[in-house]
Protein backbone atom coordinates (compact mmCIF):
# COMPACT_ATOMS: atom_id res chain seq x y z
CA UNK A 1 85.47 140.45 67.27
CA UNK A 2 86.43 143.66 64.86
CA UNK A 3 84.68 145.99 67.76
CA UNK A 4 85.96 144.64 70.93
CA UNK A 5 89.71 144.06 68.60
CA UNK A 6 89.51 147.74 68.37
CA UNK A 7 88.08 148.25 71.83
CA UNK A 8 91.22 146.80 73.24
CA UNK A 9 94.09 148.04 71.06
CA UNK A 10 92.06 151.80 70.44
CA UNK A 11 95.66 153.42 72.50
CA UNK A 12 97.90 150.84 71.67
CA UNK A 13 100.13 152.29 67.96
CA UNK A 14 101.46 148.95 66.31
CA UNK A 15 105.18 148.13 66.62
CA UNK A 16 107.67 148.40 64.39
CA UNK A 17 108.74 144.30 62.66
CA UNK A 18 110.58 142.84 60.78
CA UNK A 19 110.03 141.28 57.40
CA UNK A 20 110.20 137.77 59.15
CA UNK A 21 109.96 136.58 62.69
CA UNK A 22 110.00 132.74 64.13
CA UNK A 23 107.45 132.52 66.91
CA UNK A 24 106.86 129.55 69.86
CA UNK A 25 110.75 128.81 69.54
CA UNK A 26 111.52 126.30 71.98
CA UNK A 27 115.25 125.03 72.97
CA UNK A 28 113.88 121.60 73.16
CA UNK A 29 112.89 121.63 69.62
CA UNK A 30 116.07 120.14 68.24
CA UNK A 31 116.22 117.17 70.84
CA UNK A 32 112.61 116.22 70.66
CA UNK A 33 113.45 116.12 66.62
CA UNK A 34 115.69 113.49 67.15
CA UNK A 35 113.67 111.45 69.04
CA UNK A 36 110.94 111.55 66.85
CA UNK A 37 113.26 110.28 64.32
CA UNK A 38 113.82 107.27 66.10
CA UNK A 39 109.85 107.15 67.29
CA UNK A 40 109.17 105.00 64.09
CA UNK A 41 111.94 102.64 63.96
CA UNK A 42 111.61 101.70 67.18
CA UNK A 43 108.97 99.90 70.29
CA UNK A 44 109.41 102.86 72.54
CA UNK A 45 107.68 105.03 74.23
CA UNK A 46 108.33 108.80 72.93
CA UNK A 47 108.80 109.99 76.33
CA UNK A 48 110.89 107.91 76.96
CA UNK A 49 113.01 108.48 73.22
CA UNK A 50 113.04 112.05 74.42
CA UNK A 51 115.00 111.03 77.73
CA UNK A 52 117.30 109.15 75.61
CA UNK A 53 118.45 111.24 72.88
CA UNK A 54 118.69 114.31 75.68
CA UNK A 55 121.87 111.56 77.49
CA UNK A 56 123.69 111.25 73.47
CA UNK A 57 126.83 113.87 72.61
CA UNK A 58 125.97 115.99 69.83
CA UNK A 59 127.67 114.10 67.48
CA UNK A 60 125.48 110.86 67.94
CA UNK A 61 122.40 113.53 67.24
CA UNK A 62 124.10 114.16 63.81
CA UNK A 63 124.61 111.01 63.31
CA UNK A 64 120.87 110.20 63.73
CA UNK A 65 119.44 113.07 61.49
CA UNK A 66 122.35 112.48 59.04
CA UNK A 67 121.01 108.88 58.60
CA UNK A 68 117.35 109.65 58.48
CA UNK A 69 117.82 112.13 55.95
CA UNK A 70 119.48 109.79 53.82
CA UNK A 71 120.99 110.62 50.28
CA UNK A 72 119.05 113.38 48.74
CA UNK A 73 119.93 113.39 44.92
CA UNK A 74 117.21 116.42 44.40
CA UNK A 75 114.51 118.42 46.18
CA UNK A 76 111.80 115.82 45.22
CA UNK A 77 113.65 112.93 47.56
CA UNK A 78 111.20 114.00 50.85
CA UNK A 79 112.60 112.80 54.52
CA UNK A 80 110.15 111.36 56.59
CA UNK A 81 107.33 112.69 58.74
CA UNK A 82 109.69 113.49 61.92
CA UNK A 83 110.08 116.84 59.87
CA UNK A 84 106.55 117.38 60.52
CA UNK A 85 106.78 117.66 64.72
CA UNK A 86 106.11 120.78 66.36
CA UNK A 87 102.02 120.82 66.91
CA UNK A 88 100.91 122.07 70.11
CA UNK A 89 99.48 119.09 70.70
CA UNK A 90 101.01 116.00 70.42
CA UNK A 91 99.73 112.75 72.07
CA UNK A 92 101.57 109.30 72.14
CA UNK A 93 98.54 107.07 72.14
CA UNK A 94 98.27 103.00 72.63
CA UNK A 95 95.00 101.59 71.43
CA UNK A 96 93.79 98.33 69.30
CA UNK A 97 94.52 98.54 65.91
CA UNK A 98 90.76 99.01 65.68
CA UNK A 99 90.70 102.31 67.38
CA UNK A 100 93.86 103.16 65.05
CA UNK A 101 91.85 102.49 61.64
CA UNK A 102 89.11 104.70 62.80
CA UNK A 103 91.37 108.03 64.32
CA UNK A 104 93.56 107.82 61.50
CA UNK A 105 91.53 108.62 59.24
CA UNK A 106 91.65 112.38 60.70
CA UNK A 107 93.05 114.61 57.72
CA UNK A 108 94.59 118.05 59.35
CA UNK A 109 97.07 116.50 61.80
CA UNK A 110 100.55 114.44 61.44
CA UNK A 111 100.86 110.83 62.48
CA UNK A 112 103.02 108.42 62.20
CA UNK A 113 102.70 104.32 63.88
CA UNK A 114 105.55 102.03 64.87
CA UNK A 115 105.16 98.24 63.65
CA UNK A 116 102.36 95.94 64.68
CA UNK A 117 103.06 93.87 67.14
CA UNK A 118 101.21 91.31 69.83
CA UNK A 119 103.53 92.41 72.64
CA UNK A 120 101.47 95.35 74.39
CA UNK A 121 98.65 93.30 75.35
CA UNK A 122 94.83 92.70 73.66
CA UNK A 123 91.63 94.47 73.97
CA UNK A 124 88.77 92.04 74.54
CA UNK A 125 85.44 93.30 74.81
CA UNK A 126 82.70 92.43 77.74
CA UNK A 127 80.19 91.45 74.90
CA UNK A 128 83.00 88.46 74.33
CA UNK A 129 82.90 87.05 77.78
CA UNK A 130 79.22 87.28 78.25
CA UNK A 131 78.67 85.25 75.13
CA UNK A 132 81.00 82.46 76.62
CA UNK A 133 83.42 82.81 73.57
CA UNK A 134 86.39 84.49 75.82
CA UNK A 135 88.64 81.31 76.32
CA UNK A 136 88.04 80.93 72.07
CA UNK A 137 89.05 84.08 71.71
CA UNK A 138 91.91 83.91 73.79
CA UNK A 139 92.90 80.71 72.45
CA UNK A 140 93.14 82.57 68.85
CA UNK A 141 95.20 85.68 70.30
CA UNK A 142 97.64 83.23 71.98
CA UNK A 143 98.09 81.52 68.53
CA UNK A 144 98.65 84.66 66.82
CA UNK A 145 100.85 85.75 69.40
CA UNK A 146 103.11 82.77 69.03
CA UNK A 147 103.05 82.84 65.35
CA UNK A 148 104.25 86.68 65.70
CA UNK A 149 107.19 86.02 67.91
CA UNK A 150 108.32 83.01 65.40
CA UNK A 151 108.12 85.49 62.43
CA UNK A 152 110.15 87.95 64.33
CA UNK A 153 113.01 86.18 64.14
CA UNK A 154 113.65 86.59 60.71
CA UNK A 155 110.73 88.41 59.39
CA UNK A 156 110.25 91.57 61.52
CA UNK A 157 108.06 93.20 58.66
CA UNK A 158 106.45 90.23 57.66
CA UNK A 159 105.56 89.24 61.16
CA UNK A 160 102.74 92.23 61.40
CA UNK A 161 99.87 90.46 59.25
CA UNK A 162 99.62 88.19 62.04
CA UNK A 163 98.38 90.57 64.39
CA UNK A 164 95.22 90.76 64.93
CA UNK A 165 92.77 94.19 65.55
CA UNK A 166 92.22 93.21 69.08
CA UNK A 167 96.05 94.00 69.62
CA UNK A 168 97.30 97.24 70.76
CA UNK A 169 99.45 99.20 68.68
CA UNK A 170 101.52 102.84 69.33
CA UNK A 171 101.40 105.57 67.39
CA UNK A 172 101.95 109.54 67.61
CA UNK A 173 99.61 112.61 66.09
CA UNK A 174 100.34 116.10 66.34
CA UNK A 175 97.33 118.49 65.69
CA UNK A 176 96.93 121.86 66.04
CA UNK A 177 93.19 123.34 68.31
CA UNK A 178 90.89 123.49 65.18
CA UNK A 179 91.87 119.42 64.56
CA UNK A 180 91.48 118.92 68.19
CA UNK A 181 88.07 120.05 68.42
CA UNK A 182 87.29 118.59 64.95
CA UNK A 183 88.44 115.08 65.86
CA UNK A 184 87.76 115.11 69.66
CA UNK A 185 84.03 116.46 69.17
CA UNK A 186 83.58 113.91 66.10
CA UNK A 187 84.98 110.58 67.93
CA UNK A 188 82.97 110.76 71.10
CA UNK A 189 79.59 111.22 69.71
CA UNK A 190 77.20 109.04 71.16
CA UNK A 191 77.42 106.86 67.64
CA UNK A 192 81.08 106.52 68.34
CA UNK A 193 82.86 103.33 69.12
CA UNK A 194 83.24 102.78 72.98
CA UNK A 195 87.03 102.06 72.40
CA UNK A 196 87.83 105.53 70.85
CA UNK A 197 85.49 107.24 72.42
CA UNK A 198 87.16 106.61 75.88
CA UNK A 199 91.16 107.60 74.14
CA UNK A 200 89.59 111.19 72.89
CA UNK A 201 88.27 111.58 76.44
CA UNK A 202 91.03 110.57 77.94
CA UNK A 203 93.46 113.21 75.47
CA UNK A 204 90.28 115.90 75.77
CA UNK A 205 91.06 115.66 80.24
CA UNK A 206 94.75 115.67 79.01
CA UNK A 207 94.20 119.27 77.31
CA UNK A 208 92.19 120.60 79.82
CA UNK A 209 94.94 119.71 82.97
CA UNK A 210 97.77 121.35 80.50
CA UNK A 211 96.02 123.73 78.73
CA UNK A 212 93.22 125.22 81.45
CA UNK A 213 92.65 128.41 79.52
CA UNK A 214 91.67 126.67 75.85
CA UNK A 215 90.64 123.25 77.19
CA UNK A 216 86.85 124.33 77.47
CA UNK A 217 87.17 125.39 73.51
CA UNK A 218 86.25 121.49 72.76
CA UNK A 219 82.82 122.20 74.71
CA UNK A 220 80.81 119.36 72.27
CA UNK A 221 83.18 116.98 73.26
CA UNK A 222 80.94 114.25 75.03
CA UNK A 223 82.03 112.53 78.47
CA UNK A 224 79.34 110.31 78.89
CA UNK A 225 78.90 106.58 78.68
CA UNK A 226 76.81 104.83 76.68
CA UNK A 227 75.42 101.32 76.32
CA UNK A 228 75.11 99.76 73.12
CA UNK A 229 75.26 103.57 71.40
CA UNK A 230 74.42 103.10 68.07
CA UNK A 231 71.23 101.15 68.79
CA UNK A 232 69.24 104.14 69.38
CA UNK A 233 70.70 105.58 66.04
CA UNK A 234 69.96 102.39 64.11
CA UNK A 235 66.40 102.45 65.19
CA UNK A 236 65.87 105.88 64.51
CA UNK A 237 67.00 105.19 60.73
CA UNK A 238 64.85 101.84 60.29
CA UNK A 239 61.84 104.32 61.68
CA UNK A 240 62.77 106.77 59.08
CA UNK A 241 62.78 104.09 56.12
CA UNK A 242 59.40 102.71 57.43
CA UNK A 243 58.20 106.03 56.73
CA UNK A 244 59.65 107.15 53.71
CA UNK A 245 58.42 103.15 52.60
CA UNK A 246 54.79 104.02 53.98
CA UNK A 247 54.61 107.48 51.85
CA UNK A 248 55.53 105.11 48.61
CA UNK A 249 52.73 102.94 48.62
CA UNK A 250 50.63 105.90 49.50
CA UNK A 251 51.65 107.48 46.78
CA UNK A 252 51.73 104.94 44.42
């Protein structure tokens, strides 16, 4: 990189800057702020939010960040994570709330879920039907569902430990590249859950189509489909402690 760097700038003399200079300003920024202030509070779509608070006078925006900002008595009082938008990449994803546990985890991005809830469907996997257990299973997500909608009534909050992983949830990340590839490449090894395997291929084709010039960056990230993916894993690490068991006894 230092040769062909100097290869391509050798006849090009550095401009004159100055001390400080705001890159990748956008005039959307302040609008898509907004909605991403609402984005928690609410069972939206961010799209959607965006649409909305574009339609509102510019007083009902100050209004909104007024209120979100709340009373800061000193510098330690934080606002939320709506501060935090502005990534390149930012993804409004619906999965079960067992895909959410796992991509969470990710450290180097900003994310931020709206309530549980039973109310944008269930994720049932084939391994359930083909065991017979589907109308149990079901049977349970219909009770939690109606326990949920009772709760709601009076105890929005409260009304989330009812939901169950198999429900889908919403939430938003923005990342910037190196947290793409890091997450993207990570989630759909072949070890991987099927579930979130399938989102980061899904948001890896949604980079490519919008980004073409950077999408092939994330080259390790894996399209294929497995069966049963960590099998072949699992008995590769029960060989390996057969082994290391076997050179024991030798030893001993």
């Amino acid at each position: 990189m230092n040769e062909l760097t100097e290869k391509l700038l050798a006849e090009i003399q550095p401009k004159e800057s100055k001390d400080v200079v705001m890159l990748n300003t956008s005039p959307y920024y302040f609008n898509d702020l907004v909605a991403q202030m609402l984005y928690k509070y609410s069972q939206h779509p961010l799209a959607q939010l965006r649409e909305f608070v574009y339609s509102l006078s510019v007083e009902k925006k100050r209004e909104i960040v007024k209120t979100y900002l709340g009373e800061r008595r000193n510098r330690r009082d934080r606002p939320g994570r709506a501060l935090e938008f502005g990534y390149p990449f930012t993804f409004d994803l619906i999965g079960d709330f067992g895909i959410y546990r796992d991509l969470h985890r990710e450290r180097m991005k900003t994310q931020e879920r709206q309530d549980l809830t039973t109310r944008l469907g269930r994720f049932i996997p084939g391994e359930i039907e083909e065991m017979g257990w589907k109308d149990k299973v079901i049977g349970v997500f219909e009770r939690s569902e109606s326990l949920y909608e009772k709760l709601l009534v009076d105890y929005p909050k409260e009304a989330q430990y009812v939901v169950l992983f198999g429900h889908k949830i919403r939430w938003c990340q923005g990342a910037n590249l190196r947290e793409e590839l890091h997450e993207l490449e990570l989630r759909t090894i072949p070890q991987g859950h099927p579930s979130y395997r399938k989102l980061c291929q899904k948001m890896h084709d949604e980079i490519r189509h919008n980004y073409p010039l950077i999408g092939d960056v994330l080259k390790f990230v894996d399209h294929n489909d497995y069966y049963w993916s960590r099998a072949e894993s699992e008995a590769k690490q029960r060989i390996k402690e057969r082994v290391l068991e076997e050179n024991l006894k030798h030893e001993e």
